[in-house]
C-alpha atoms as a PDB file:
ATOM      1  CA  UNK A   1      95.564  29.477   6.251  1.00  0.00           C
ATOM      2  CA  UNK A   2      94.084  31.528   3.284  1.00  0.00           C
ATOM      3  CA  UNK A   3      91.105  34.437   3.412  1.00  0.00           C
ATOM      4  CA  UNK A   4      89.680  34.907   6.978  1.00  0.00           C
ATOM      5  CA  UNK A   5      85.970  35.400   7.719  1.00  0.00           C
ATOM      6  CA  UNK A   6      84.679  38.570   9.097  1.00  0.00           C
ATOM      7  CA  UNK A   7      87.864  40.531   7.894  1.00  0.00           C
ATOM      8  CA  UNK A   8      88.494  43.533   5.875  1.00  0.00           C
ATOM      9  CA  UNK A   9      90.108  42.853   2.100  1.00  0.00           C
ATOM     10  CA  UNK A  10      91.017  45.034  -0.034  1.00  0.00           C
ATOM     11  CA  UNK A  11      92.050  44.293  -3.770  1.00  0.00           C
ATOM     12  CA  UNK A  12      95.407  45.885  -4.877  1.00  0.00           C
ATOM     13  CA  UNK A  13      97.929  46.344  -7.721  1.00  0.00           C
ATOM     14  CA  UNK A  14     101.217  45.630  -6.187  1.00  0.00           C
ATOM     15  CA  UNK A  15     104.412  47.474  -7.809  1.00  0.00           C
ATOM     16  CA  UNK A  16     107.678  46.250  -6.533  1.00  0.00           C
ATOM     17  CA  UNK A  17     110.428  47.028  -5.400  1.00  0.00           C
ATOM     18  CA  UNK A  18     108.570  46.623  -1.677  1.00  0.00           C
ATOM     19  CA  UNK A  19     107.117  48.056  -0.158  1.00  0.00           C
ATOM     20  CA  UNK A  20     104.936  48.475  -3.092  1.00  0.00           C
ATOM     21  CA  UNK A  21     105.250  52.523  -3.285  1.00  0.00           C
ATOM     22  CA  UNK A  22     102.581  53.602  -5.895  1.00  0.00           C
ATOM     23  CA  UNK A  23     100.022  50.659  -5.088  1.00  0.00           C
ATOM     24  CA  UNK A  24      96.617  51.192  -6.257  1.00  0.00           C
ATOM     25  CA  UNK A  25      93.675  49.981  -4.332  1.00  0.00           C
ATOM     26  CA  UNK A  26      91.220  48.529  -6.884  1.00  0.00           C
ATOM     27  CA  UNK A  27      87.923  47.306  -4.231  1.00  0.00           C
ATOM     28  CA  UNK A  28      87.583  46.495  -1.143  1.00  0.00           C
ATOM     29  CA  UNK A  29      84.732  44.177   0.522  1.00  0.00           C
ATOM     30  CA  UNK A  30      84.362  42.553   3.987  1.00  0.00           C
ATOM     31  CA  UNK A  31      84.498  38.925   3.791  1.00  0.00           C
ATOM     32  CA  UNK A  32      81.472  36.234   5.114  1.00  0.00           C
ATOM     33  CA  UNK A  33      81.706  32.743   6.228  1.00  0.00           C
ATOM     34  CA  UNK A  34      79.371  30.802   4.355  1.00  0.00           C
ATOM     35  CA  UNK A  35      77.887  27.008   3.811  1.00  0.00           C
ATOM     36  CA  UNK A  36      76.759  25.118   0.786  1.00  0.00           C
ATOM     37  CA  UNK A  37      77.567  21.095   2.429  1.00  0.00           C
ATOM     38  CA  UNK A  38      80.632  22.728   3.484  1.00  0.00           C
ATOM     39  CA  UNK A  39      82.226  25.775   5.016  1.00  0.00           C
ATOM     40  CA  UNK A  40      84.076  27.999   3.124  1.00  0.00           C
ATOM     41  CA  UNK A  41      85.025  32.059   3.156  1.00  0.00           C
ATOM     42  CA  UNK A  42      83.337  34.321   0.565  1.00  0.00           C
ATOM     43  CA  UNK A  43      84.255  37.781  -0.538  1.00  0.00           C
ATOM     44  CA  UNK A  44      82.512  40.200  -3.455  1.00  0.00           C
ATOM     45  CA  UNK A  45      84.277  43.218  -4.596  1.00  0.00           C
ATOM     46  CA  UNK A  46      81.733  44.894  -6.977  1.00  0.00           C
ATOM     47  CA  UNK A  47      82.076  48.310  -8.775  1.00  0.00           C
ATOM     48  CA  UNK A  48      85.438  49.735 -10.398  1.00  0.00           C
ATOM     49  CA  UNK A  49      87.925  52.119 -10.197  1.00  0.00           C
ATOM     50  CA  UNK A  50      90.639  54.087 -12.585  1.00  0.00           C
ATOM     51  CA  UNK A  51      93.724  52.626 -12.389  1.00  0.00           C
ATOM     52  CA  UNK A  52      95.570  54.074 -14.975  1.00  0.00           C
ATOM     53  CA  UNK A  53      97.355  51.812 -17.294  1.00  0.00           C
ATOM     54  CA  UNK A  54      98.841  48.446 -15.168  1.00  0.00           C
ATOM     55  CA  UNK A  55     102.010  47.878 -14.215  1.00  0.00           C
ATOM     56  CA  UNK A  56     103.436  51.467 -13.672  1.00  0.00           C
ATOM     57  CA  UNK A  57     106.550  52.749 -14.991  1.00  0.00           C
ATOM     58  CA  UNK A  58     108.552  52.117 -11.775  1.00  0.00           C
ATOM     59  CA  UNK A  59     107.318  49.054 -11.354  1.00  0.00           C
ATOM     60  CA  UNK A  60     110.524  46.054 -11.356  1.00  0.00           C
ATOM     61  CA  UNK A  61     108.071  43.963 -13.236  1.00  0.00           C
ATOM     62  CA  UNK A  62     106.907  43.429 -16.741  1.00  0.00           C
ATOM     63  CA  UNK A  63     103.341  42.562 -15.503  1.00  0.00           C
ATOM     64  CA  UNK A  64     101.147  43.965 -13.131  1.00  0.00           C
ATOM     65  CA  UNK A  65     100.836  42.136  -9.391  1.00  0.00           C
ATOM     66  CA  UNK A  66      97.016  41.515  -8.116  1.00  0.00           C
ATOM     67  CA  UNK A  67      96.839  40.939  -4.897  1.00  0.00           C
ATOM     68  CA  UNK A  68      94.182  40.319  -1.962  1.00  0.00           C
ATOM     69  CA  UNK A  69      94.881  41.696   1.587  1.00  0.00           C
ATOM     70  CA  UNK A  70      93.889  42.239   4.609  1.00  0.00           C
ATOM     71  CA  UNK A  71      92.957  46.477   4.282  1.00  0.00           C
ATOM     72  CA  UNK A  72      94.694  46.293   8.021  1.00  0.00           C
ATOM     73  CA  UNK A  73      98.047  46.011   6.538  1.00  0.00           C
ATOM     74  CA  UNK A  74      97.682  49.053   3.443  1.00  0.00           C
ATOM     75  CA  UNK A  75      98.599  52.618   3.337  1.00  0.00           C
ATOM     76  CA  UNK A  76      97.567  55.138   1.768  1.00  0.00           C
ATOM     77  CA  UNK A  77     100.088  54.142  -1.275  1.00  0.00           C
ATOM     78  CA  UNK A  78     102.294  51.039  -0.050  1.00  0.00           C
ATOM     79  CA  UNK A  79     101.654  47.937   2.266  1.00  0.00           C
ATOM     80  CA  UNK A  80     102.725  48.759   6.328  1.00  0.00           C
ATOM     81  CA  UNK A  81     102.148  44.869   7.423  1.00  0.00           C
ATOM     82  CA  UNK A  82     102.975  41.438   5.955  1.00  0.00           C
ATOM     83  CA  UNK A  83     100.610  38.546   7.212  1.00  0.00           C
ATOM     84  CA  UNK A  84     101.084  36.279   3.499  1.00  0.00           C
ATOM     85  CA  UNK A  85      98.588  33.264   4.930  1.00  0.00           C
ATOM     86  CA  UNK A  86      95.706  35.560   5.047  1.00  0.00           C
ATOM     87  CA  UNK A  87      96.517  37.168   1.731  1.00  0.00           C
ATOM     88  CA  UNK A  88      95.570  35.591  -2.372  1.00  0.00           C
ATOM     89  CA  UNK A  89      98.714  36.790  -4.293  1.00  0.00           C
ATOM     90  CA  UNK A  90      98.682  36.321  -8.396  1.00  0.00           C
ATOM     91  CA  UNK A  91      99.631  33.473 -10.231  1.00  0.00           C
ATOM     92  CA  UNK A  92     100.302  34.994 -13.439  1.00  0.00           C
ATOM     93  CA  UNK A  93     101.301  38.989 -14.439  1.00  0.00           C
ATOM     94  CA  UNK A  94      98.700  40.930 -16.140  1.00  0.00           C
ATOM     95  CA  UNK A  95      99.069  44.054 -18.422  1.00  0.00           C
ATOM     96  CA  UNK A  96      96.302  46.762 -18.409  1.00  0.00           C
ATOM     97  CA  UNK A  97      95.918  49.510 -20.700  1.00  0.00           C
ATOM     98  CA  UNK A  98      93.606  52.275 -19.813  1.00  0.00           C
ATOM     99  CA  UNK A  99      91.658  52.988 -23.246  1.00  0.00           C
ATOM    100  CA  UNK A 100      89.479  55.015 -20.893  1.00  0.00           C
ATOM    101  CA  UNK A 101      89.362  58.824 -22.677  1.00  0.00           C
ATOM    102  CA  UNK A 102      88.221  60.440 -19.376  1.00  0.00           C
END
């Protein structure tokens, strides 16, 4: 199905075990049908966040999830709904670390 128009996204760090206790939201945007020859669903998270260094220590993983979902099915620190065809979910693992001194 992939990204909906007209929904609310928001961009997350995933830790597992689920349901994802510790998840960090990293942007959220609204996302807009669009057409360029073709229709297609666009989405623009701008600005940043702190996140800390990526994955966390409880996280089962050696690399750090990134996910897109709908902000309908978040928490305040773990994911309360599970619709995967309107999510993006990573393809590879990513490691962060937070050189930020602040």
């Amino acid at each position: 199905m992939g990204i909906l128009p007209d929904e609310d996204y928001t961009l997350i760090y995933h830790p597992d075990p689920w349901p994802g206790t510790g998840l960090i939201k990293l942007g959220e945007a609204t996302s807009h049908m669009c057409y360029l020859g073709y229709p297609y669903v666009m989405i623009q998270i701008v600005g940043s966040c702190d996140s800390g260094d990526l994955p966390i220590a409880l996280d089962d993983n050696d690399g750090a999830k990134i996910w897109l979902v709908l902000s309908d099915d978040l928490g305040d620190d773990h994911m309360t709904g599970w619709n995967p065809t309107s999510y993006l979910f990573e393809s590879r693992l990513i490691t962060f670390v937070d050189t930020n001194d602040s």
